[in-house]
Structure formats: C-alpha cells, structure tokens
C-alpha atoms as a PDB file:
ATOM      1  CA  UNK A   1       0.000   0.000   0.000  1.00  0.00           C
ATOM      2  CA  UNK A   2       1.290   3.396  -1.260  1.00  0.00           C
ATOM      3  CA  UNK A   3       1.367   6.507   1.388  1.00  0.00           C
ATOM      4  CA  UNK A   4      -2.082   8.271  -0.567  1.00  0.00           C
ATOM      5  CA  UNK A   5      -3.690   4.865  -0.346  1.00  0.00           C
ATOM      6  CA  UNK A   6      -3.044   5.130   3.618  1.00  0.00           C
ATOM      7  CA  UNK A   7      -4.653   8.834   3.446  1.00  0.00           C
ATOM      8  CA  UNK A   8      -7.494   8.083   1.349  1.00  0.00           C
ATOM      9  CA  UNK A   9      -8.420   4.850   4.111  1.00  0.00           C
ATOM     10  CA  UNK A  10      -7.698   7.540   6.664  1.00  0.00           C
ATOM     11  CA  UNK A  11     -10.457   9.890   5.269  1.00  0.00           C
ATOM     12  CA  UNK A  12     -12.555   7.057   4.668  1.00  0.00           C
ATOM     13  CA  UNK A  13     -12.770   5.667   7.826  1.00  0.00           C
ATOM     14  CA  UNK A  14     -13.036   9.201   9.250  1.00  0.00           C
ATOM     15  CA  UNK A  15     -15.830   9.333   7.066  1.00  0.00           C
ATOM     16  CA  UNK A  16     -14.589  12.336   5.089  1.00  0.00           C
ATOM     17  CA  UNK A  17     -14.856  10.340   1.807  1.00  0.00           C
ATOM     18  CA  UNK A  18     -16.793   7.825   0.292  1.00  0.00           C
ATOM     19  CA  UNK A  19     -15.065   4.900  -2.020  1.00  0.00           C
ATOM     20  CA  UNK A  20     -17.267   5.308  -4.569  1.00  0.00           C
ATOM     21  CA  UNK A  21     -16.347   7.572  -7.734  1.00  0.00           C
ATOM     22  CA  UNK A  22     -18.546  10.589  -8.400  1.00  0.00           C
ATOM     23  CA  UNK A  23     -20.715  12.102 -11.018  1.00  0.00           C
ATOM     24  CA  UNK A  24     -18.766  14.319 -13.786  1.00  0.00           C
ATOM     25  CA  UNK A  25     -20.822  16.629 -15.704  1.00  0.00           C
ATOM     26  CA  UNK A  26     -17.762  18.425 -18.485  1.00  0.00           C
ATOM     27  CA  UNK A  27     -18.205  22.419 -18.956  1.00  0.00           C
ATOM     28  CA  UNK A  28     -19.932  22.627 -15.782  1.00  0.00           C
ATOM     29  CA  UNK A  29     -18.835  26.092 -14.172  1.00  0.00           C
ATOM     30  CA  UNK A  30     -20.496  28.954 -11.840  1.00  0.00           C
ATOM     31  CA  UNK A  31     -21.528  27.940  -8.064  1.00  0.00           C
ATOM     32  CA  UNK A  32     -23.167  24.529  -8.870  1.00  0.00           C
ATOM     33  CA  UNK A  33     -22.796  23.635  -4.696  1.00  0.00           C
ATOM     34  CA  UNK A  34     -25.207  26.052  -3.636  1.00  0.00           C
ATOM     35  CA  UNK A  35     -28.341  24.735  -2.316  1.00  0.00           C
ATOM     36  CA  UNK A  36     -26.894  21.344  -3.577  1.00  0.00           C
ATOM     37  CA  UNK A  37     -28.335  18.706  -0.639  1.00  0.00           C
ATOM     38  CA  UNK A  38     -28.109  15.257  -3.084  1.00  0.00           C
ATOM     39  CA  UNK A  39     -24.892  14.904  -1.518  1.00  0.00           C
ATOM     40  CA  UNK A  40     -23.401  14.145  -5.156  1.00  0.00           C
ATOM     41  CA  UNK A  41     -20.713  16.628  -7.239  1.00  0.00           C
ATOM     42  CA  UNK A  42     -19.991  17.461 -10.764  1.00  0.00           C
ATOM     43  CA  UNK A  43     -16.889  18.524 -12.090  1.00  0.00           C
ATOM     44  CA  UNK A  44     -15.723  21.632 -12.380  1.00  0.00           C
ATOM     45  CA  UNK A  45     -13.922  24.432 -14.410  1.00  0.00           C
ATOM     46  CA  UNK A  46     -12.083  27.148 -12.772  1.00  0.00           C
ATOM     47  CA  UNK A  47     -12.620  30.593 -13.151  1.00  0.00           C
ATOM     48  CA  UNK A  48      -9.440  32.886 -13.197  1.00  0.00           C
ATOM     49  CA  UNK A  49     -11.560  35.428 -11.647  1.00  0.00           C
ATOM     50  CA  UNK A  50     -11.323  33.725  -8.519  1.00  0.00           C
ATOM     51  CA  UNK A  51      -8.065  32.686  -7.149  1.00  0.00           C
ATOM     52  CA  UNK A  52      -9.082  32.244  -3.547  1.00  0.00           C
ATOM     53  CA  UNK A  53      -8.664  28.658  -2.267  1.00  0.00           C
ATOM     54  CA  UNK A  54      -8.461  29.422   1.577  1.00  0.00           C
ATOM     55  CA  UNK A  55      -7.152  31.482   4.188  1.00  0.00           C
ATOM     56  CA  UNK A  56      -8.899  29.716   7.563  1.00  0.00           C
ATOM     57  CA  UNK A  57     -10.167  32.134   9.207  1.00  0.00           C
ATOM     58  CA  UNK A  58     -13.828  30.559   9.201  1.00  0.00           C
ATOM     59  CA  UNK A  59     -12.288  28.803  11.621  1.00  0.00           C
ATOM     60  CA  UNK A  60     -14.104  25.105   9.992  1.00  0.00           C
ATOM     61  CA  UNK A  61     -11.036  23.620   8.412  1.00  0.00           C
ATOM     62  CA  UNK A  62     -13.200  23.470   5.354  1.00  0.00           C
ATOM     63  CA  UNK A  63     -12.553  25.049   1.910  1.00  0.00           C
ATOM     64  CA  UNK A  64     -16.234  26.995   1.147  1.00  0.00           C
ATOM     65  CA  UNK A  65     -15.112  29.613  -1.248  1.00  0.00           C
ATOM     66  CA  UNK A  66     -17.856  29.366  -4.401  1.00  0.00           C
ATOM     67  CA  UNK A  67     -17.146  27.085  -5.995  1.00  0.00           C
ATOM     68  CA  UNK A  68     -14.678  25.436  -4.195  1.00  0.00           C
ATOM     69  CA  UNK A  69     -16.099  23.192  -1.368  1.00  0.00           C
ATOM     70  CA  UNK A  70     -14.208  20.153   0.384  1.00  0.00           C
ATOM     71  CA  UNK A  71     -12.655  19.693   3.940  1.00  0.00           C
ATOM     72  CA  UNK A  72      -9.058  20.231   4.974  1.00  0.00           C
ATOM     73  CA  UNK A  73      -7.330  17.324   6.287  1.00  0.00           C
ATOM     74  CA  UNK A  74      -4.280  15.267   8.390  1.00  0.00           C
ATOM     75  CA  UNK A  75      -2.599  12.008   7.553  1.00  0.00           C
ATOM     76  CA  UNK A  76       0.200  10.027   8.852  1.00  0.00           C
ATOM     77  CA  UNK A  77       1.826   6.435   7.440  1.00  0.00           C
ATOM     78  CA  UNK A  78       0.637   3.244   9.413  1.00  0.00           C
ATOM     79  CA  UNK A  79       4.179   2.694  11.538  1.00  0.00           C
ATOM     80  CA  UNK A  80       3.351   1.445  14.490  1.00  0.00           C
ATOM     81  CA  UNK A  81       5.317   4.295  16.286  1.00  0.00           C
ATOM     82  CA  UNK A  82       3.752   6.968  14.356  1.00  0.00           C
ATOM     83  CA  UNK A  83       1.580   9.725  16.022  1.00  0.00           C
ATOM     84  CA  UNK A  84      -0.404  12.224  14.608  1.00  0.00           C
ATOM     85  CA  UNK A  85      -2.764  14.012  17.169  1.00  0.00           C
ATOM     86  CA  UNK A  86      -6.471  14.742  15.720  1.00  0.00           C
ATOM     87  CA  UNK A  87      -5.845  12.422  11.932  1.00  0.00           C
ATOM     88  CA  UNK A  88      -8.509  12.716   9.830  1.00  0.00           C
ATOM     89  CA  UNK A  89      -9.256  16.092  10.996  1.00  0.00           C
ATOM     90  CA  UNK A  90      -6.975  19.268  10.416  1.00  0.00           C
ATOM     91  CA  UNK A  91      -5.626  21.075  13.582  1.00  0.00           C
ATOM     92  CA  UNK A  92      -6.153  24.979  13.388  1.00  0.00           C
ATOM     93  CA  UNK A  93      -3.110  27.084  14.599  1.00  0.00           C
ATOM     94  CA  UNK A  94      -1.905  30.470  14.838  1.00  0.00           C
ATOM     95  CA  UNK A  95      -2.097  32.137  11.303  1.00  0.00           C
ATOM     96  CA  UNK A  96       0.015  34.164   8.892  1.00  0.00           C
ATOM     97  CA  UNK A  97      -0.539  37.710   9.888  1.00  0.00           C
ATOM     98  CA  UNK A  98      -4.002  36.390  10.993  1.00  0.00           C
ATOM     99  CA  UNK A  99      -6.590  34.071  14.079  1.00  0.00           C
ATOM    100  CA  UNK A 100      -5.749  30.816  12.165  1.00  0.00           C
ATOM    101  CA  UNK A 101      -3.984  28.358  10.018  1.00  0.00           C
ATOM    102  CA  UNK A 102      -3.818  24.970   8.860  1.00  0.00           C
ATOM    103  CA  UNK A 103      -1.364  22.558  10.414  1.00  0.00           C
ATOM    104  CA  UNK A 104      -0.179  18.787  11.556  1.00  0.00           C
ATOM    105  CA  UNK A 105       2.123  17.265  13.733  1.00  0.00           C
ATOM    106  CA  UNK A 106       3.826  14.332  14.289  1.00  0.00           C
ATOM    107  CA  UNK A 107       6.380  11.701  15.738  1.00  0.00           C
ATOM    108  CA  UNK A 108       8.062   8.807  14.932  1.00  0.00           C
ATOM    109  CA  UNK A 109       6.459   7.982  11.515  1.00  0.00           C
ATOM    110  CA  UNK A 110       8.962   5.847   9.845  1.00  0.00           C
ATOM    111  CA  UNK A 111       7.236   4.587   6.165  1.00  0.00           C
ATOM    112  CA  UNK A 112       6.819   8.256   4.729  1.00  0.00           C
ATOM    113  CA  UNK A 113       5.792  10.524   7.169  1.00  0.00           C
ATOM    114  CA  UNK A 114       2.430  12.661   7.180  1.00  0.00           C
ATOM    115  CA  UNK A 115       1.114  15.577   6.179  1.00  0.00           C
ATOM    116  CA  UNK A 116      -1.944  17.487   5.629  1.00  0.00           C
ATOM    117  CA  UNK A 117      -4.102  18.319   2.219  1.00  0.00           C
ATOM    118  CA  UNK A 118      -7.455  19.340   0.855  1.00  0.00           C
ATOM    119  CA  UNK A 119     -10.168  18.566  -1.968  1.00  0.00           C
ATOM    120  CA  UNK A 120     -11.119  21.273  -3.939  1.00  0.00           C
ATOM    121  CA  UNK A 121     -14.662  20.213  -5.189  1.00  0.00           C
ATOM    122  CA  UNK A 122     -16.906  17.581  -2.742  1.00  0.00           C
ATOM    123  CA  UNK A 123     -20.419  17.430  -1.902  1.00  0.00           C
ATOM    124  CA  UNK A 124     -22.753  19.262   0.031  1.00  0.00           C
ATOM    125  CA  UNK A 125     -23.038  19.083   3.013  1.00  0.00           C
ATOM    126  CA  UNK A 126     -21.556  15.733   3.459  1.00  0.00           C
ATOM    127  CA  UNK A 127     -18.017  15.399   1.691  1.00  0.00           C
ATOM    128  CA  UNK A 128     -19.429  11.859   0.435  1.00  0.00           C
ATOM    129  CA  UNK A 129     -17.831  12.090  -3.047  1.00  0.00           C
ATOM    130  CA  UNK A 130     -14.665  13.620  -4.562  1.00  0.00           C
ATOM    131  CA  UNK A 131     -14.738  15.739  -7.900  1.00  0.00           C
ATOM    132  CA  UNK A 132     -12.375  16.918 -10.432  1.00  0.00           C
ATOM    133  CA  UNK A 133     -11.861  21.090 -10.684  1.00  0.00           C
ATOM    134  CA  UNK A 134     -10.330  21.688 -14.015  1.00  0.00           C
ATOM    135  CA  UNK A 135      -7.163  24.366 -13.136  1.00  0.00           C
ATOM    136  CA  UNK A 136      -6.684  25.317 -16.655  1.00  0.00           C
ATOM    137  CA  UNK A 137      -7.412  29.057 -16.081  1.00  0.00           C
ATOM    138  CA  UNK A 138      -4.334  28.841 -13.670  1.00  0.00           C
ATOM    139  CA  UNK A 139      -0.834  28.656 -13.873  1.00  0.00           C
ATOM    140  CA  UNK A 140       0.050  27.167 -10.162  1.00  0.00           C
ATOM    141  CA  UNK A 141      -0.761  27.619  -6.488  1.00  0.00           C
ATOM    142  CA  UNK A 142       0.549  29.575  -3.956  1.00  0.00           C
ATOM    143  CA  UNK A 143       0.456  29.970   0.023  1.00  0.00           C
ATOM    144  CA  UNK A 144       2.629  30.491   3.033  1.00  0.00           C
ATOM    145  CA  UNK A 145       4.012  27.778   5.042  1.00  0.00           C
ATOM    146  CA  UNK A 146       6.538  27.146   7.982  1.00  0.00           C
ATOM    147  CA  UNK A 147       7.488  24.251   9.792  1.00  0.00           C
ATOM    148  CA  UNK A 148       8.395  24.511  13.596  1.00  0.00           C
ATOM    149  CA  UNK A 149      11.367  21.768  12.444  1.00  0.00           C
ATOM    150  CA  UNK A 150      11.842  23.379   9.012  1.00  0.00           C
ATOM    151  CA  UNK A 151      10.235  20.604   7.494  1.00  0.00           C
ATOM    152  CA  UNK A 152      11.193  19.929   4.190  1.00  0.00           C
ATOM    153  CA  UNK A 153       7.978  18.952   2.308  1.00  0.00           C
ATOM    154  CA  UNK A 154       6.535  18.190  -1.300  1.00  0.00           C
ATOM    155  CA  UNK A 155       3.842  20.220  -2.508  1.00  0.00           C
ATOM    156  CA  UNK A 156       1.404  17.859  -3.702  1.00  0.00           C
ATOM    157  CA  UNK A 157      -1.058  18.536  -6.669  1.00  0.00           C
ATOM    158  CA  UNK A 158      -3.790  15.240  -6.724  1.00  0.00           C
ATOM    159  CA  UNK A 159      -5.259  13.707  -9.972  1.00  0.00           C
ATOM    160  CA  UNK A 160      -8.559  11.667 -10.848  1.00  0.00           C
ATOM    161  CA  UNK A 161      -6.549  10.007 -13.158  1.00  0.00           C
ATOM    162  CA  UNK A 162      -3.845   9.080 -10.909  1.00  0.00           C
ATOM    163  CA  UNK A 163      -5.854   8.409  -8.058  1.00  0.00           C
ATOM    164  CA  UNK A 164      -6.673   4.679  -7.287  1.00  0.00           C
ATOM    165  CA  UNK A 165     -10.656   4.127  -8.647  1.00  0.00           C
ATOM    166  CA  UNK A 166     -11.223   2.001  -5.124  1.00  0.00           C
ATOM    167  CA  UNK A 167     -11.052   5.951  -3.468  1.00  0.00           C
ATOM    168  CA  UNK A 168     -13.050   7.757  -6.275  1.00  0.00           C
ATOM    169  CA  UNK A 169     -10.434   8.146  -9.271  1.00  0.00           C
ATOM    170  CA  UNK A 170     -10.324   5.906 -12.542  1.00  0.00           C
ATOM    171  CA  UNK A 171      -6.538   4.988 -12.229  1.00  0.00           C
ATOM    172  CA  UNK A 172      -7.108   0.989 -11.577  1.00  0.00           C
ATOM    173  CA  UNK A 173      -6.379  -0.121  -8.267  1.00  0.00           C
ATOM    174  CA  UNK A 174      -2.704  -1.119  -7.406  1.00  0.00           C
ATOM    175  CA  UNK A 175       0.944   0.177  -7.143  1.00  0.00           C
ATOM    176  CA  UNK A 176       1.498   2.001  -9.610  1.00  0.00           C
ATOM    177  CA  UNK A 177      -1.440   4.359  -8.673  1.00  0.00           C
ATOM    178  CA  UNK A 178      -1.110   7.502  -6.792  1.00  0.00           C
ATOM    179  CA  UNK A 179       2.067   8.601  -8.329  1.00  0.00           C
ATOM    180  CA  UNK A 180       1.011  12.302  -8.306  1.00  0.00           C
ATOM    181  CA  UNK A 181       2.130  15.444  -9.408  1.00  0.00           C
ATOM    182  CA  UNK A 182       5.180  17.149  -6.841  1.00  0.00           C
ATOM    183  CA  UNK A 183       7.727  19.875  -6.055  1.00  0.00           C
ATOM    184  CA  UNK A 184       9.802  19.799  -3.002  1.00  0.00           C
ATOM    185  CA  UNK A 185       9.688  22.974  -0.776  1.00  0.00           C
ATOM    186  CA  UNK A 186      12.328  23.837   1.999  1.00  0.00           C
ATOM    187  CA  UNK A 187      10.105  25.328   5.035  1.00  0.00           C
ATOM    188  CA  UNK A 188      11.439  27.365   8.003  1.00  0.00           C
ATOM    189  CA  UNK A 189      10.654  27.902  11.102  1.00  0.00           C
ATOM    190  CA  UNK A 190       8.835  31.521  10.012  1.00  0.00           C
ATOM    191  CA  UNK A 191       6.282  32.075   7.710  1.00  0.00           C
ATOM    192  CA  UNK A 192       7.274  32.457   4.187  1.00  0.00           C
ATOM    193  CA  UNK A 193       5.398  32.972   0.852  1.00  0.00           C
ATOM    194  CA  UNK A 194       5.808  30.205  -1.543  1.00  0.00           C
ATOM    195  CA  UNK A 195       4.695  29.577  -5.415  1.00  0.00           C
ATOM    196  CA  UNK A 196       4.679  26.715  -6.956  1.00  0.00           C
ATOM    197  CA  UNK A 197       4.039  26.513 -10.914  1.00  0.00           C
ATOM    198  CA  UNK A 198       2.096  23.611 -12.545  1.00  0.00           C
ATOM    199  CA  UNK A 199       4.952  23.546 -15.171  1.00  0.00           C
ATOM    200  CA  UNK A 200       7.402  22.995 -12.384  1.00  0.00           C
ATOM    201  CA  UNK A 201       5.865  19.588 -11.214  1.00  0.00           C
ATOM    202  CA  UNK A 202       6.774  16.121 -11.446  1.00  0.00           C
ATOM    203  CA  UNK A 203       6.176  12.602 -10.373  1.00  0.00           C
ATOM    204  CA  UNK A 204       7.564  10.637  -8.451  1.00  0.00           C
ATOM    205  CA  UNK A 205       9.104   7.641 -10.762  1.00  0.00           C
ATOM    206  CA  UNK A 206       7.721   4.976  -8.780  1.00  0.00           C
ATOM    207  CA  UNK A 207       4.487   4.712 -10.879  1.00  0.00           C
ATOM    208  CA  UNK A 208       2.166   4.791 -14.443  1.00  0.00           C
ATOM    209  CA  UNK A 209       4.046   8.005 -15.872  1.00  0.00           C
ATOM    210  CA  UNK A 210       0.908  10.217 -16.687  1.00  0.00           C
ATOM    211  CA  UNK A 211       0.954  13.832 -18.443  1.00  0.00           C
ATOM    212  CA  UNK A 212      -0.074  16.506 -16.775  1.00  0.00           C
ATOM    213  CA  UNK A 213      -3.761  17.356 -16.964  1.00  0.00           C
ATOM    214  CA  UNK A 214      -5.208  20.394 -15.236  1.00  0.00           C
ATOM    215  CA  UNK A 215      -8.895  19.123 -15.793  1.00  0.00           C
ATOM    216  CA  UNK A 216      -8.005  16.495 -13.661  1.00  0.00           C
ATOM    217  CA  UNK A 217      -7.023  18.073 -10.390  1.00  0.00           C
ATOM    218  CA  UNK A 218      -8.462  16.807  -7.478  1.00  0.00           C
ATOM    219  CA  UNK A 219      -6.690  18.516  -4.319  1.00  0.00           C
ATOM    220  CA  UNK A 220      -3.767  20.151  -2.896  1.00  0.00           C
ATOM    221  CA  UNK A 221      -1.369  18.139  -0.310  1.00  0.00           C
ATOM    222  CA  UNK A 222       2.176  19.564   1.840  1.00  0.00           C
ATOM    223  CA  UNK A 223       3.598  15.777   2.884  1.00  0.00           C
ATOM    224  CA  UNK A 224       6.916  15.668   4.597  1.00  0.00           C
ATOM    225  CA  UNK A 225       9.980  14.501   2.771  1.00  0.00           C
ATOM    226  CA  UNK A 226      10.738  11.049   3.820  1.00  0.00           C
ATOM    227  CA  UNK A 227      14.356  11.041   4.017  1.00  0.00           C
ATOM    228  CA  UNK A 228      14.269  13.898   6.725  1.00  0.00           C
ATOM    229  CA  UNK A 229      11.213  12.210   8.663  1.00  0.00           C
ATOM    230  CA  UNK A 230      13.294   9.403   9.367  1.00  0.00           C
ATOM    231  CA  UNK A 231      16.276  11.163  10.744  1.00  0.00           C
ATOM    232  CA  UNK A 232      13.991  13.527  12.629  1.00  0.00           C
ATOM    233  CA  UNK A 233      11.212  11.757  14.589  1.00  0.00           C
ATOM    234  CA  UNK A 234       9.255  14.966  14.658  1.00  0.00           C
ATOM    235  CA  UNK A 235       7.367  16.923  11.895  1.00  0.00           C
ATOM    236  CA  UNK A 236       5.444  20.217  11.695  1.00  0.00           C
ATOM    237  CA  UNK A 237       3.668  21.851   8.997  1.00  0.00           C
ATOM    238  CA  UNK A 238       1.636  25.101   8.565  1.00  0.00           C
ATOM    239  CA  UNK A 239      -0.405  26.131   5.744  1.00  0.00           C
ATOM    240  CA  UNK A 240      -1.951  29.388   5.500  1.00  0.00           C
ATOM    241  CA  UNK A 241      -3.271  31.905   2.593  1.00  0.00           C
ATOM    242  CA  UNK A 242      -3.930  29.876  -0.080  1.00  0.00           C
ATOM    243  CA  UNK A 243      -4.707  31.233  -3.611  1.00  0.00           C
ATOM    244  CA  UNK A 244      -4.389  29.875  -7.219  1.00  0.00           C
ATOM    245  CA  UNK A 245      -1.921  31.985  -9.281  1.00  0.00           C
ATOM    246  CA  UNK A 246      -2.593  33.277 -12.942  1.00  0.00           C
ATOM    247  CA  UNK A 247      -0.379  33.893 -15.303  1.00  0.00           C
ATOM    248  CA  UNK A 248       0.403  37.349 -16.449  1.00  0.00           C
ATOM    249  CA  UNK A 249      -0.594  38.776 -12.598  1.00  0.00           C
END
C-alpha cells in the first residue's frame, strides 16, 4: 500500500470520503454547490476570476469559497510508532498575519511521514464524493508555510486520473497508482510565501508516468519529505493563505 492509499483509508474511515467515484458533468462552471443537498458533485472548471482557495479564518477547516467546497485534512503512514494528534481532521493554529492556520504534527512515523491536504470540489453538506476542478485558467498555487522543524515537504497537486478508482479516481487499483504530481519545498521555522508553478511539477518515478492534466485536479497536499522524517522523529507543517496563481498577474 502506497502513502495516498493510507490517506485516502484515513479519510474514509473518518468518514470524510466515500469509495465510490462521483458524477462528472464536463463544462460545468459557476456555483453549482449552492443549495446542492443530493450529496453528489460534478466537475468543475475554474474561473481565473477567482483565485481564492483558503485562508482559515472561518475557523471550519473546510474550503467553502464558491465554488470550491471540500474539507481540509491530516494524515500520517501506518508505523506502528507513528503519532499524529487529531488524523482525519486538520488542527487549526496560529495564522500568517491572521486568528488561524492549517497545520499537523507528528512523531516517529517511519514509512513516509504525514502531512496534511485538501479537496477542492466535494459534496454538500456531506463530503461523500470527490470531484475533479479543471485548473486550466491557472498557472500554479501559492500559500505560506513554515514548519516549527523546518520541514522539508513536497507540494502535492492530486489527480482523478492518478488516483486509485477504489477511493473515487479511474486509475485501476494497485501500485502504480497515486504517483502524483510534486515539487519539493524547503520550510522554516517563520512564515514564508511560496509559489509553486504547474509547469514545475513532477512525479515521483515509482508509478504509471501520466501527463499533466489540469482538468483532472483533485486537491492540494504539503507531505513531509521522507528522508528527513526518518532522521527527525518529529514533523510540523503550517499552511496558511492559499490562492491559485494566474499567469500574467
């Protein structure tokens, strides 16, 4: 088992997900979630009018900024040391400049560490099924970030395509799912702003090489980089102002 199939049984037994895939409806694009109660989701195109993703101060550790809707969340590998206070559900800390933040912590998590993530387009009210939100109107993502261990840490960008079809994608299930879309940050210990560019991502190696495809983004992750989770049994990280980037602004 990979280190996104641990998250995805993480949010499915914390009842964040559901295992089955969801409906996609292509071209779909305005505020399609509101009044939505069928708890069911349609894909989604972005609109480079809005660039919002989340800064946390509603204090819910959910994303609801139209049309985005889907929950923050914290995951950890299945070592039998590790420890991750409050997995499935994201901890809210002191923000950038602001009441609050995203964040996780953790000890002794020898497979591949943890780290903490979102989905970008779920249903209403209950998260029951994941969605694709098509980031072609974008050029990348950016936020600030810190680590109280400066945390090195991979800024994750999910895929439908990539993502095993047993936790809502169409990759088929097995090892070389789940091989998503990365860049590796360097965090401090203060907040700092960081960008990271679609162009500038890659995969890992270790599975079905897959291009690129913005209509298929699923969700943002930070997940610490393993070999520095080994060598340090602790990990922090902090997320906090998080916006899609366009190019040209």
């Amino acid at each position: 088992m990979s280190a996104l199939d641990t998250i995805r049984n993480l949010l499915i037994l914390g009842g964040l997900l559901s295992a089955s895939a969801c409906a996609q409806v292509a071209g779909v694009t305005g505020d399609y979630h509101e009044g939505t109660t069928d708890h069911k989701c349609v894909a989604m195109v972005g609109d480079p009018a809005k660039t919002h993703i989340d800064d946390f101060e509603s204090d819910t550790g959910f994303i609801d900024s139209a049309p985005l809707y889907g929950p923050w969340f914290i995951y950890a590998d299945a070592s039998a040391t590790c420890n991750v206070p409050g997995a499935p559900t994201i901890t809210l800390g002191p923000g950038h400049a602001s009441g609050f933040a995203g964040e996780v912590t953790g000890s002794n998590c020898t497979i591949f560490g943890g780290g903490l993530g979102a989905s970008f387009n779920t249903s209403r009210p209950q998260t029951a099924e994941i969605c694709t939100y098509d980031v072609s109107a974008y050029d990348g993502i950016t936020f600030y970030a810190r680590s109280d261990y400066s945390t090195p840490a991979f800024a994750v960008v999910t895929m439908s395509n990539i993502q095993q079809v047993k936790y809502g994608g169409t990759c088929p299930d097995g090892p070389l799912c789940s091989d998503f879309y990365r860049k590796l940050i360097a965090l401090t210990t203060a907040w700092a702003p960081y960008t990271v560019k679609f162009a500038d991502l890659r995969q890992a190696g270790f599975g079905t090489k897959v291009p690129f495809d913005p209509a298929q983004v699923i969700g943002l992750e930070l997940q610490t980089e393993l070999a520095t989770t080994v060598a340090t049994p602790k990990f922090h990280i902090a997320i906090d102002d998080v916006s899609f980037t366009v190019a040209g602004h």
